[in-house]
N, C-alpha and C. Protein backbone atom coordinates (compact mmCIF):
# COMPACT_ATOMS: atom_id res chain seq x y z
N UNK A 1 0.82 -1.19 0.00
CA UNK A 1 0.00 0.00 0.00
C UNK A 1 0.87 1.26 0.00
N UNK A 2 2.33 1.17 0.21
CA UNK A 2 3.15 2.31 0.90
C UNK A 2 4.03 2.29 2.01
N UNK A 3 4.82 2.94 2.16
CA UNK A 3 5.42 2.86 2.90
C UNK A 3 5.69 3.82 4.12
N UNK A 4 6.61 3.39 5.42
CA UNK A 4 6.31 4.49 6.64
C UNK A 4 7.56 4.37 6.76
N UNK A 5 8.00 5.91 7.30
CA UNK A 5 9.30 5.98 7.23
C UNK A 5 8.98 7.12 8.52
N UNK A 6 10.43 6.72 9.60
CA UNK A 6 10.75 7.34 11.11
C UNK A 6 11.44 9.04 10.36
N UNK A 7 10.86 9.87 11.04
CA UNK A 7 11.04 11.47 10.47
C UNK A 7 11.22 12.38 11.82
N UNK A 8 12.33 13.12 11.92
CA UNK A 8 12.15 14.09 12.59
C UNK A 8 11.10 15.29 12.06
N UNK A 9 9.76 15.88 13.35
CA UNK A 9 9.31 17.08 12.33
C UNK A 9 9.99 18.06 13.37
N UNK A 10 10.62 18.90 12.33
CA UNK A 10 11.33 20.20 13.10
C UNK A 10 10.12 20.62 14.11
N UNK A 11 9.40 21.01 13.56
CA UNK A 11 8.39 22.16 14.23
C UNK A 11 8.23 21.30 15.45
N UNK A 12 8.05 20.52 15.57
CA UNK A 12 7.55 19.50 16.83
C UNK A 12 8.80 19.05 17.71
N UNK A 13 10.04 18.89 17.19
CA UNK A 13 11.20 18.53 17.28
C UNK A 13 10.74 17.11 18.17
N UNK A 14 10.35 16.20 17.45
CA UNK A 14 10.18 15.19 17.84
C UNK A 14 9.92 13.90 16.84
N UNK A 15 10.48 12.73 16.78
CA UNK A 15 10.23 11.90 15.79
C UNK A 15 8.61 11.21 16.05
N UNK A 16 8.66 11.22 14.01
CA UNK A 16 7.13 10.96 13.94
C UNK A 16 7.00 9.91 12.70
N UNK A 17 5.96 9.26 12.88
CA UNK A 17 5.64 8.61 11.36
C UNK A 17 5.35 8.96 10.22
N UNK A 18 5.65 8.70 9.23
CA UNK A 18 5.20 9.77 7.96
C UNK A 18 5.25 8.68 6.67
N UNK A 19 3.85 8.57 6.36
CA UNK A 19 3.25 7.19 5.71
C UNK A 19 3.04 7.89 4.40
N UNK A 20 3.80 7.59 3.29
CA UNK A 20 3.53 7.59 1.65
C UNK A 20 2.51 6.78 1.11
N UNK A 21 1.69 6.68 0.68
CA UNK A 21 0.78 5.72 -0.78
C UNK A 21 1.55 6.03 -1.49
N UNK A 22 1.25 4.91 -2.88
CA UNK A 22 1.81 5.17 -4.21
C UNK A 22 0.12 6.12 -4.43
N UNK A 23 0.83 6.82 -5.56
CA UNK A 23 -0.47 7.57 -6.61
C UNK A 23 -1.60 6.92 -6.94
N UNK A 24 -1.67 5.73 -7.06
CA UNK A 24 -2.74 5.11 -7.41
C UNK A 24 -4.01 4.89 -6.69
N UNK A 25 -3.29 4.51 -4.99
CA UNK A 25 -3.77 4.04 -4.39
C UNK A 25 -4.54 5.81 -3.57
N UNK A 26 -3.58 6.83 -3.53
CA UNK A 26 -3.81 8.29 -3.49
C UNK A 26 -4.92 8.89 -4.09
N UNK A 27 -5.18 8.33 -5.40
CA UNK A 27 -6.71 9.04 -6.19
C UNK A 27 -7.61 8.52 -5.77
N UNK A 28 -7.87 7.20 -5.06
CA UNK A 28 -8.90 7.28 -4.38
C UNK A 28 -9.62 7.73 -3.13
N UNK A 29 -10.43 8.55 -2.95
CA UNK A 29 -11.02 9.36 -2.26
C UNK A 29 -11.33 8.48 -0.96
N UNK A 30 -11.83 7.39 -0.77
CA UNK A 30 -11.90 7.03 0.64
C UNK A 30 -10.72 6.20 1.13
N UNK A 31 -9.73 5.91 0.45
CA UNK A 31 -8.46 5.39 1.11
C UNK A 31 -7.79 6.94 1.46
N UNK A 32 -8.04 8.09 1.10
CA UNK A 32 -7.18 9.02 1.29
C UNK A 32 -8.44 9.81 2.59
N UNK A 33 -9.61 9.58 2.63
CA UNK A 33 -10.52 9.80 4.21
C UNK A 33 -10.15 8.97 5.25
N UNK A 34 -10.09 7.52 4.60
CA UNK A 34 -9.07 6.92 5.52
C UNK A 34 -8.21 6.88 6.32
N UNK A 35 -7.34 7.57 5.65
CA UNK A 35 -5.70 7.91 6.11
C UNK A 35 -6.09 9.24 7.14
N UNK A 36 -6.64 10.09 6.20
CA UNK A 36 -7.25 11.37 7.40
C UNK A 36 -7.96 10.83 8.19
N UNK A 37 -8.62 10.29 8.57
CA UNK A 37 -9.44 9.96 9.93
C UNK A 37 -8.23 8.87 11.18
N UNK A 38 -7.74 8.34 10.25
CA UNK A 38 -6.84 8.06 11.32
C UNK A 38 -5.38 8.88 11.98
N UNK A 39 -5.33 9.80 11.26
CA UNK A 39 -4.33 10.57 11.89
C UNK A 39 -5.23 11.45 12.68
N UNK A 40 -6.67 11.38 12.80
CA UNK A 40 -7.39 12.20 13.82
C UNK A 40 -7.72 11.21 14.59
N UNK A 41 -7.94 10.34 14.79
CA UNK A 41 -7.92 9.31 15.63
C UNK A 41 -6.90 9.72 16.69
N UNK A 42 -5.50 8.87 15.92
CA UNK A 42 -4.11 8.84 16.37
C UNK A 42 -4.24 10.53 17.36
N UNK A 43 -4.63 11.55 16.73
CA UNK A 43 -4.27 12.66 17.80
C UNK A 43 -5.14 12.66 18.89
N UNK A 44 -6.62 12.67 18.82
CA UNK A 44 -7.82 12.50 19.77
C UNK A 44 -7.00 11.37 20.84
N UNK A 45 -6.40 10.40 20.55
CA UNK A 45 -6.14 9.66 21.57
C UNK A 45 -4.90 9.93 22.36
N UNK A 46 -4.16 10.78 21.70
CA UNK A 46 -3.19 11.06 22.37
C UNK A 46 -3.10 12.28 23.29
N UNK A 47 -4.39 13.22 22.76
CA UNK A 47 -4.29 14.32 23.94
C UNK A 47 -5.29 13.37 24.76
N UNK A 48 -6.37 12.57 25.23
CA UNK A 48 -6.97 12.66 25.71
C UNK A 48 -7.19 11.30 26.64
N UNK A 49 -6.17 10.19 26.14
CA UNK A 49 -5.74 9.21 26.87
C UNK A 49 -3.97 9.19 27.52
N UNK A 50 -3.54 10.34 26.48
CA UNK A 50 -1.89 9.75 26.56
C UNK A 50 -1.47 10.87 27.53
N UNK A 51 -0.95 10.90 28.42
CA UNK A 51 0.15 12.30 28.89
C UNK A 51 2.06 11.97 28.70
N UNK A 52 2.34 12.89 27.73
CA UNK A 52 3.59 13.33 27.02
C UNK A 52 4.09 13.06 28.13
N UNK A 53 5.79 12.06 28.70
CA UNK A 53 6.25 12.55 29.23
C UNK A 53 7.47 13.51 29.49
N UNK A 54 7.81 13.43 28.05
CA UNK A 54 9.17 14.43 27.56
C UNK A 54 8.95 15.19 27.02
């Protein structure tokens, strides 16, 4: 489906995941709602179950 590759994001200065599709799999509209709903997932759970400890 793609691949995930370990990324520093400056702004955050913290390592993060950062998941590519190929193009193909990109033009479609609910694999790419997909992908957005789970990186809102992934955050909803992290402010609201997780506490940062660094």
């Amino acid at each position: 489906m793609g691949r995930v590759y370990r990324v520093l994001d400056k702004k955050l200065k913290e390592e993060i995941a950062l998941k590519l599709i190929k193009p193909e799999i990109a033009s479609d509209k609910k694999t790419v709602e997909r992908f957005s709903n789970e990186l809102k997932n992934y955050k909803n759970f992290l402010f609201e179950l997780v506490t940062n400890l660094s």
